[in-house]
Protein backbone atom coordinates (compact mmCIF):
# COMPACT_ATOMS: atom_id res chain seq x y z
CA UNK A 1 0.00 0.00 0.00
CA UNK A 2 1.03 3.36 -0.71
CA UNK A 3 2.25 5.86 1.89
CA UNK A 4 -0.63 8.52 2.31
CA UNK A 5 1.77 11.14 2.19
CA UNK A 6 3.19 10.73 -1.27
CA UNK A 7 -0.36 9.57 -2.92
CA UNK A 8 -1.38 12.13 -6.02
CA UNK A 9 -3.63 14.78 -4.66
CA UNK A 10 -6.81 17.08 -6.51
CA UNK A 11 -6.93 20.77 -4.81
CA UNK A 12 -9.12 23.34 -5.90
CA UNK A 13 -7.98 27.10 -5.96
CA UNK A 14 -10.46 29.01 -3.75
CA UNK A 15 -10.44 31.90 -5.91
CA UNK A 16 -11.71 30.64 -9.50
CA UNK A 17 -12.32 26.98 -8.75
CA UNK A 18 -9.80 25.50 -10.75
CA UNK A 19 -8.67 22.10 -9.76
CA UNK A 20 -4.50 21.58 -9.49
CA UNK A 21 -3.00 17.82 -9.57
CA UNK A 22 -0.41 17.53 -6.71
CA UNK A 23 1.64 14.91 -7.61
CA UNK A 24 3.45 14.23 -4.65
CA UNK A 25 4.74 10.81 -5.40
CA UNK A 26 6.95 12.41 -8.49
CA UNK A 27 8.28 14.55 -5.87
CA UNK A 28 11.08 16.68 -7.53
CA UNK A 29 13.46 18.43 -5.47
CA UNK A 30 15.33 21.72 -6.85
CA UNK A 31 18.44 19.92 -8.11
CA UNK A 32 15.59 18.25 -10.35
CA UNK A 33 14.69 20.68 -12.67
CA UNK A 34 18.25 21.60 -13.82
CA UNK A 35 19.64 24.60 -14.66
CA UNK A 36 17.90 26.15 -17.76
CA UNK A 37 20.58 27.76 -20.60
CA UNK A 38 20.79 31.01 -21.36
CA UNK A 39 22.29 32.40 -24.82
CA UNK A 40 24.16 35.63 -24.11
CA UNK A 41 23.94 38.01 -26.70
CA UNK A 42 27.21 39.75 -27.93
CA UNK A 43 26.10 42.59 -30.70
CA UNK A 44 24.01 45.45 -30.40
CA UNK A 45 21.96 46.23 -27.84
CA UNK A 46 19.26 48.62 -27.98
CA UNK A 47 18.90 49.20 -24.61
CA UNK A 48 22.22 49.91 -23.36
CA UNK A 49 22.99 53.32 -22.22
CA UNK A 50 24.50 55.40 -25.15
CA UNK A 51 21.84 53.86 -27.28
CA UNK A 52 19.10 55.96 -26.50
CA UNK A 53 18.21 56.92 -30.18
CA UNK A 54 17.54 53.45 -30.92
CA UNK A 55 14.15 53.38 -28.61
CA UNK A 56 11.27 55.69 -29.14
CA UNK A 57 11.91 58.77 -27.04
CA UNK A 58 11.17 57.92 -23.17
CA UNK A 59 8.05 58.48 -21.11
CA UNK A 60 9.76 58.22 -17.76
CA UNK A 61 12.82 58.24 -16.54
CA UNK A 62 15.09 58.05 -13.60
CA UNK A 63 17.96 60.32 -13.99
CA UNK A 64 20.67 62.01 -12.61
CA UNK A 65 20.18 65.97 -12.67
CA UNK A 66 21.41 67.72 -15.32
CA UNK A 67 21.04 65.75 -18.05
CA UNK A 68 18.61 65.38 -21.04
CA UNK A 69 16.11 62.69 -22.51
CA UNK A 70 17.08 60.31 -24.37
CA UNK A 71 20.70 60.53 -23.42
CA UNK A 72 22.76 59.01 -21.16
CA UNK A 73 22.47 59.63 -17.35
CA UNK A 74 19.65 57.87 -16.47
CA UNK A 75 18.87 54.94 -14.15
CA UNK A 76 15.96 53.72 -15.45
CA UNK A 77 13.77 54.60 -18.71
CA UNK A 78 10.16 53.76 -19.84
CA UNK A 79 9.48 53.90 -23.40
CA UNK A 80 7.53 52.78 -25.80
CA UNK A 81 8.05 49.50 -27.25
CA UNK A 82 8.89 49.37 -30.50
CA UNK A 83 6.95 46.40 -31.91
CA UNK A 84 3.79 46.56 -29.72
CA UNK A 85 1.33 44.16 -29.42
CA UNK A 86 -1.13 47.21 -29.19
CA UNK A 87 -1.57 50.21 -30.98
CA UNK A 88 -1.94 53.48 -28.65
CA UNK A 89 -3.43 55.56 -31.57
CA UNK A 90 -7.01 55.39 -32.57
CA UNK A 91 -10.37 54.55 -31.60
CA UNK A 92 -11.56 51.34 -30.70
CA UNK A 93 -14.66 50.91 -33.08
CA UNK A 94 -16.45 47.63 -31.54
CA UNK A 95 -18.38 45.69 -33.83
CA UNK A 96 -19.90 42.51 -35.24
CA UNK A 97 -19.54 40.62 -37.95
CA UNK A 98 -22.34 37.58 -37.82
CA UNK A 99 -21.84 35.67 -34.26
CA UNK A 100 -18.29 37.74 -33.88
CA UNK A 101 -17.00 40.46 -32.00
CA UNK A 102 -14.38 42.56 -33.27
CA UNK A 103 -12.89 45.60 -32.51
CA UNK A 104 -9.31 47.39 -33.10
CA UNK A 105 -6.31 46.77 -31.43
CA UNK A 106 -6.22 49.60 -29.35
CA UNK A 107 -3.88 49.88 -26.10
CA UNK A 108 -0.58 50.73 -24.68
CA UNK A 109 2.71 47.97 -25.03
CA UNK A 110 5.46 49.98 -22.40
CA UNK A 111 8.91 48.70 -21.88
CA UNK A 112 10.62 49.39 -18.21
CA UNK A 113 14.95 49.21 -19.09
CA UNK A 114 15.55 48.57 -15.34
CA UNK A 115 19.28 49.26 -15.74
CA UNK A 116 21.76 51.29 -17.91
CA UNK A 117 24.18 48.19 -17.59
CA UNK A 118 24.38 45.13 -19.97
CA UNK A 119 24.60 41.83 -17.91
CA UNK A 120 23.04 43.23 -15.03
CA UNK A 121 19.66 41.41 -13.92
CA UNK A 122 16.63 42.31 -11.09
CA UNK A 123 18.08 41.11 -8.46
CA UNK A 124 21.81 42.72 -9.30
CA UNK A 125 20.21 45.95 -8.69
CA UNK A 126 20.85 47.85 -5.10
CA UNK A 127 17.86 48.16 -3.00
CA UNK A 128 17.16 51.82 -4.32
CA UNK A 129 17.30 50.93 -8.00
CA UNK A 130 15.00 47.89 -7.24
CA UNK A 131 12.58 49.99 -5.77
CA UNK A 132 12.66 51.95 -8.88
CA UNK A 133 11.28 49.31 -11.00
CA UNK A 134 8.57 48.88 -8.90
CA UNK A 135 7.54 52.68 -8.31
CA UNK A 136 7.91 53.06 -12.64
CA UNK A 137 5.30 50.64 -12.53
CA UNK A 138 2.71 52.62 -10.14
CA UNK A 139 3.92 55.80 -11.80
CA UNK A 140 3.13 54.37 -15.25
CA UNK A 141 -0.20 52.62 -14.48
CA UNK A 142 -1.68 55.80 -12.24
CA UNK A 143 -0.88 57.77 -15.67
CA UNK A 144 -2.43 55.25 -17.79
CA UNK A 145 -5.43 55.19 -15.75
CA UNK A 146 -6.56 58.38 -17.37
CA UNK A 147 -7.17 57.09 -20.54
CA UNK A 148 -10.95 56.10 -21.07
CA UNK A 149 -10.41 53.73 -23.62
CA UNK A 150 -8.27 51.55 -21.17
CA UNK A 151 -10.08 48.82 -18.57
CA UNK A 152 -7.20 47.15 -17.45
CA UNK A 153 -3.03 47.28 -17.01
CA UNK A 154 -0.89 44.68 -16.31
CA UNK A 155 3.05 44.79 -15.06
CA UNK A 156 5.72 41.86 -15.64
CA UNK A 157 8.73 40.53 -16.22
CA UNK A 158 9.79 37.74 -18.53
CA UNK A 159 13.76 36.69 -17.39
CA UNK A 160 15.33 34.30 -19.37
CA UNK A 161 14.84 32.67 -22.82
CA UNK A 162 12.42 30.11 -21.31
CA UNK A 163 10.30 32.85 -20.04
CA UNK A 164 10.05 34.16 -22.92
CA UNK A 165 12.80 36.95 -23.30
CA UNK A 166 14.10 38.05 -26.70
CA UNK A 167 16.79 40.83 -25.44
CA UNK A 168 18.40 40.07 -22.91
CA UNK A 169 19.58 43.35 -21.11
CA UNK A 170 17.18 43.12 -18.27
CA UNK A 171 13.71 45.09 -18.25
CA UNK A 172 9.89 44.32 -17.56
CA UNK A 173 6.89 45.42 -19.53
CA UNK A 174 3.40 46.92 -19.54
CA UNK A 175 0.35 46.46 -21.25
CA UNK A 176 -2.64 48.61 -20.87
CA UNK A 177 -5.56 47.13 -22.60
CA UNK A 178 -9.61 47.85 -23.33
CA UNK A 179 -10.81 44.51 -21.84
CA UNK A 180 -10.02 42.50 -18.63
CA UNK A 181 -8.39 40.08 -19.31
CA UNK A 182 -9.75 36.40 -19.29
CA UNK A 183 -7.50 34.84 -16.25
CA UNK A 184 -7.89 38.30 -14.45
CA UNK A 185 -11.76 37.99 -14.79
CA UNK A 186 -12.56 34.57 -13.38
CA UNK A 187 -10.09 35.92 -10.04
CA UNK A 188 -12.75 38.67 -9.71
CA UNK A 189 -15.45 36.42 -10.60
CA UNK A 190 -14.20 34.34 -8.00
CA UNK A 191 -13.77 37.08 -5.31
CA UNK A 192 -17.46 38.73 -6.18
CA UNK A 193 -18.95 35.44 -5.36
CA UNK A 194 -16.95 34.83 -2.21
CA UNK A 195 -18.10 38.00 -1.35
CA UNK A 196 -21.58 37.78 -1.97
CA UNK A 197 -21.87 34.62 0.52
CA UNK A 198 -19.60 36.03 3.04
CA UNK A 199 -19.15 39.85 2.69
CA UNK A 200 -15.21 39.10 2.91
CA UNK A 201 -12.74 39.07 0.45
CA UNK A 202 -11.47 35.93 -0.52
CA UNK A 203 -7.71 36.76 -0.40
CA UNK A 204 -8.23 38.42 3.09
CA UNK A 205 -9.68 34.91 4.37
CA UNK A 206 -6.38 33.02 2.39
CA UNK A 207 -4.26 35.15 4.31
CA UNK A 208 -5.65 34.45 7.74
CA UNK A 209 -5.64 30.90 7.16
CA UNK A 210 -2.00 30.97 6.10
CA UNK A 211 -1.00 32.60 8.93
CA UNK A 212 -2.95 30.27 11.23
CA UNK A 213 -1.69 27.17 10.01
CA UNK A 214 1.54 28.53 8.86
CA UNK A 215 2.72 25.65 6.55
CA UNK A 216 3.07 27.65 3.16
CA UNK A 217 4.36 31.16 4.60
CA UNK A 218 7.81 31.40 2.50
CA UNK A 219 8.69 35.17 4.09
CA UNK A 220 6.65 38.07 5.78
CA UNK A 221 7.09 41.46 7.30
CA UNK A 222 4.46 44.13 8.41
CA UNK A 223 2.76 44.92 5.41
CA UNK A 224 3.20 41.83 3.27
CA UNK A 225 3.13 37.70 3.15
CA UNK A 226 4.42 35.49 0.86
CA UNK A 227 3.16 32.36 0.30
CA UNK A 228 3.15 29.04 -1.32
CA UNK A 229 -0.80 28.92 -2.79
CA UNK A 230 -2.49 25.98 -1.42
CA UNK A 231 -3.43 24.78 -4.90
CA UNK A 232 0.29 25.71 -6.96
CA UNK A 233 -0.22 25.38 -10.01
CA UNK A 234 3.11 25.30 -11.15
CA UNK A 235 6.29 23.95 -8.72
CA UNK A 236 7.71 26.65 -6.56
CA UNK A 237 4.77 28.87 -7.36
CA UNK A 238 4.47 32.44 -5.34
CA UNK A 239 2.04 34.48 -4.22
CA UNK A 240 2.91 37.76 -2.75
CA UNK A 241 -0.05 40.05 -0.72
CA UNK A 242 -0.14 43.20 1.22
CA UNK A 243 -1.89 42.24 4.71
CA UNK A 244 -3.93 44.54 4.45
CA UNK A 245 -6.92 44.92 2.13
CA UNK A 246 -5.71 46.84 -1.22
CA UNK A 247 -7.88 46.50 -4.38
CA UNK A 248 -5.28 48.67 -6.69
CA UNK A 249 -1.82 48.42 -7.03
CA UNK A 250 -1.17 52.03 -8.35
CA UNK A 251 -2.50 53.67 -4.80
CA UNK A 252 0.25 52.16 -3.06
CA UNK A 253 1.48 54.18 -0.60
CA UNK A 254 5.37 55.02 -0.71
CA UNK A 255 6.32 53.07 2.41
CA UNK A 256 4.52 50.26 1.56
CA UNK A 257 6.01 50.22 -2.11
CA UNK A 258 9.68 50.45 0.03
CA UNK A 259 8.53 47.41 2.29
CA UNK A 260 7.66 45.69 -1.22
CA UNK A 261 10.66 46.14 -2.63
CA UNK A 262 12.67 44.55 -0.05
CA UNK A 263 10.47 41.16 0.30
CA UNK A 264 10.21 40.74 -3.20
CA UNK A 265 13.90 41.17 -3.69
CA UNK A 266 14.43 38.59 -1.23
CA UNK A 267 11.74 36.13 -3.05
CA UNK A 268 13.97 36.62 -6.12
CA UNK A 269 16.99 35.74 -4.29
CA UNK A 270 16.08 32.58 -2.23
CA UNK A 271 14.26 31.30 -6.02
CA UNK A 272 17.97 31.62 -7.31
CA UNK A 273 19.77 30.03 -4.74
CA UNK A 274 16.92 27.10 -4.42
CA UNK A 275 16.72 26.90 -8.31
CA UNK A 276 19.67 27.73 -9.81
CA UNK A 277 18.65 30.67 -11.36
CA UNK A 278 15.51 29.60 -12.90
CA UNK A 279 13.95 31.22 -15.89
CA UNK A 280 10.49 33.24 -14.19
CA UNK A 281 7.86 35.37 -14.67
CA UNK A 282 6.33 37.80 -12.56
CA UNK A 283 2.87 39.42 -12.86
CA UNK A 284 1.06 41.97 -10.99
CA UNK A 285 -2.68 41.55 -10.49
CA UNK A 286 -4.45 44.23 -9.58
CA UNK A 287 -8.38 45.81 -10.06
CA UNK A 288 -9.57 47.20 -13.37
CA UNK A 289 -9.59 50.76 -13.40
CA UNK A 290 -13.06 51.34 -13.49
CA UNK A 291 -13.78 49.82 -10.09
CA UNK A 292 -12.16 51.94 -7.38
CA UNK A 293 -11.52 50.48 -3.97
CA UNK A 294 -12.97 47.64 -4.74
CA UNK A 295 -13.93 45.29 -1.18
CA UNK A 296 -14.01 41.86 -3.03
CA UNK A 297 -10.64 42.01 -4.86
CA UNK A 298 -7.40 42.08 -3.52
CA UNK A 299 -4.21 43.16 -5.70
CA UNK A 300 -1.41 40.59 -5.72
CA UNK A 301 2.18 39.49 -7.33
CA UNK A 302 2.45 35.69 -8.97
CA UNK A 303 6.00 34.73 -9.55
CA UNK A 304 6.49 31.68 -11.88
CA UNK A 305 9.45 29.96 -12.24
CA UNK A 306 9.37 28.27 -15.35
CA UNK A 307 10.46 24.47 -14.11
CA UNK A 308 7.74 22.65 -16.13
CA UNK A 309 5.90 22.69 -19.36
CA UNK A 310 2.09 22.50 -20.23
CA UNK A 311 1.54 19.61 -22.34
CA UNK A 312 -1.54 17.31 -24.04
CA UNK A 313 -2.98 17.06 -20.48
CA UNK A 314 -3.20 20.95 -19.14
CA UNK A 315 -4.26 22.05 -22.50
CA UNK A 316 -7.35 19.34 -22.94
CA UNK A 317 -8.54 19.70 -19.62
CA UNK A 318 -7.45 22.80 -17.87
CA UNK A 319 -5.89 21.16 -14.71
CA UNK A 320 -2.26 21.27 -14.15
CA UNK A 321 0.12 18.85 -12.75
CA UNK A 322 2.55 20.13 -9.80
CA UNK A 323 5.13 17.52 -9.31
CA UNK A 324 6.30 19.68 -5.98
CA UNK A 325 3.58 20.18 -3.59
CA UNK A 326 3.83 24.09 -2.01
CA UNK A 327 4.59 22.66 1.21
CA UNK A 328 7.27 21.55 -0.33
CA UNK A 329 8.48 24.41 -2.10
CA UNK A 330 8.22 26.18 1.37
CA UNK A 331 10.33 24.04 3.31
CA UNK A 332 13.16 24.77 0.36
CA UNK A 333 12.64 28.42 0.05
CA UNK A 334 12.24 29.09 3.60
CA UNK A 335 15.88 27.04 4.07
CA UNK A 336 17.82 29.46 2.16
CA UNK A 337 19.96 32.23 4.50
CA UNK A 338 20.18 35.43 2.67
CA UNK A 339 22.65 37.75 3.86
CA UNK A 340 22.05 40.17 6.07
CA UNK A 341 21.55 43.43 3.95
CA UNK A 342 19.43 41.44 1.31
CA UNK A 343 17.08 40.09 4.32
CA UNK A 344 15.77 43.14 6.13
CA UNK A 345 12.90 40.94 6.39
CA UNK A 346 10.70 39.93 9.99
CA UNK A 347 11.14 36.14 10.33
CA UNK A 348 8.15 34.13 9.17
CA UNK A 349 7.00 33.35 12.68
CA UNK A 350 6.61 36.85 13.63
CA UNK A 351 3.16 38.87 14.03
């Protein structure tokens, strides 16, 4: 007979009802997954500082006084990308055409260069530039929030070729868009109906029951938890939440954007040492803009390491297959000691 403990397991995500596959008798521990390659890229590179003109002029930027846009002296830049997946010009001009909906391809495709310097990634960055990244994002979706024609914005980074980078020189993206997305939908479908039975918001009612049981809690400090979801559907899976009810990432407040920074820096870090410097991506879900403090919904960061692939199975049914349950991934994450200045974190046992 099987040992209980290492028999396959169904869980279902509280939030949208979609069922996982924890299959804990494939356990795969982080040495598993193997290190995935990385082709460096020796020409040109657009985004390197001196190469301004090679972007379309910048909508933001970090810079050190005194000098110009689109030169060199900056810390960060936001600009345009230059093969969007949206158009920002135009009108969106919704229509039918028999049983079809159609309309243009109207939104905004932003690229954040998080670093003048080739070679350097995310988690290379001091504590002050990493910060940055994050506050270009708020900046950039408050500012995109005043255009009518957009419902929804969504932050984050592909790193590494599995993740689905084409230039290397490390940055992050934005994409403000006319619709919610699908994914981001059924979360607030999810959330309304919680809501509706219990006049609570779902993600308020994960956190409490994390921090009861405290089994998946990978890292917290006063404003923020990190945590292995109950129902991962990918191994080594993240979620990262304020404590605190927030609906929309852009009304962050400063100090709470600095306490960000520094726990999600140290996520990065303890992923790499665990993982081997895993190909990820990271994803900010937050509220559409036309719902303002919204009580059901609760804005949140997903961080994916990409250790697996979706096959036959995931794409016929919708379930995935998690070969490392998030208790699991906890333990490992949870193991790793970060030096000191990188960890200006609480310990996960504290209040």
């Amino acid at each position: 007979m099987k040992d209980r403990d290492s028999m396959p397991e169904f869980r279902k995500d509280p939030v949208i009802g979609r069922w996982v596959i924890i299959a804990a008798e494939r356990a795969e521990r982080p040495s598993d997954f193997g290190k995935a390659e990385y082709q460096v890229n020796r020409g040109f590179c657009p985004f390197c500082e001196g190469n301004e003109q090679s972007t379309p002029p910048e909508i933001l930027a970090f810079r050190k006084s005194g000098t110009a846009a689109n030169t060199p002296g900056w810390k960060l830049r936001v600009v345009p990308n230059k093969f969007p997946a949206l158009q920002i010009e135009g009108d969106l001009n919704r229509r039918g055409i028999g049983i079809y909906d159609q309309m243009n391809g109207i939104g905004a495709h932003e690229v954040i260069i998080e670093t003048p310097t080739h070679g350097q990634t995310l988690i290379d960055l001091s504590p002050p530039q990493f910060e940055d990244v994050l506050l270009s994002f708020q900046l950039r979706m408050a500012d995109l929030k005043k255009d009518t024609r957009f419902l929804y914005v969504i932050a984050f980074k592909n790193h590494g070729r599995a993740a689905g980078v084409s230039l290397e020189h490390s940055h992050s993206q934005l994409i403000a868009l006319p619709i919610i997305p699908k994914r981001v939908a059924e979360e607030i479908r999810g959330a309304d109906n919680h809501f509706r039975m219990k006049e609570r918001c779902i993600f308020c009612d994960i956190i409490r029951q994390e921090l009861e049981t405290d089994v998946r809690i990978i890292e917290q400090n006063d404003s923020f938890i990190a945590i292995s979801p109950f129902a991962s559907r990918f191994p080594f899976e993240i979620w990262l939440l304020p404590k605190k009810h927030e609906s929309h990432f852009e009304q962050i407040s400063r100090e709470n954007l600095t306490a960000l920074s520094k726990i999600l820096r140290n996520l990065l870090l303890r992923m790499n040492k665990v993982l081997d410097e895993p190909p990820y991506n990271f994803l900010i879900h937050t509220s559409p803009f036309n719902e303002e403090k919204k009580l059901s919904y609760h804005w949140h960061i997903e961080i994916i390491p990409k250790l697996s692939r979706v096959a036959g199975f995931e794409w016929g049914t919708g379930f995935y297959i998690n070969p490392t349950s998030p208790e699991q991934a906890t333990q490992f994450l949870k193991e790793v000691v970060l030096e000191q200045k990188a960890a200006e974190i609480l310990p996960v046992d504290s209040p």
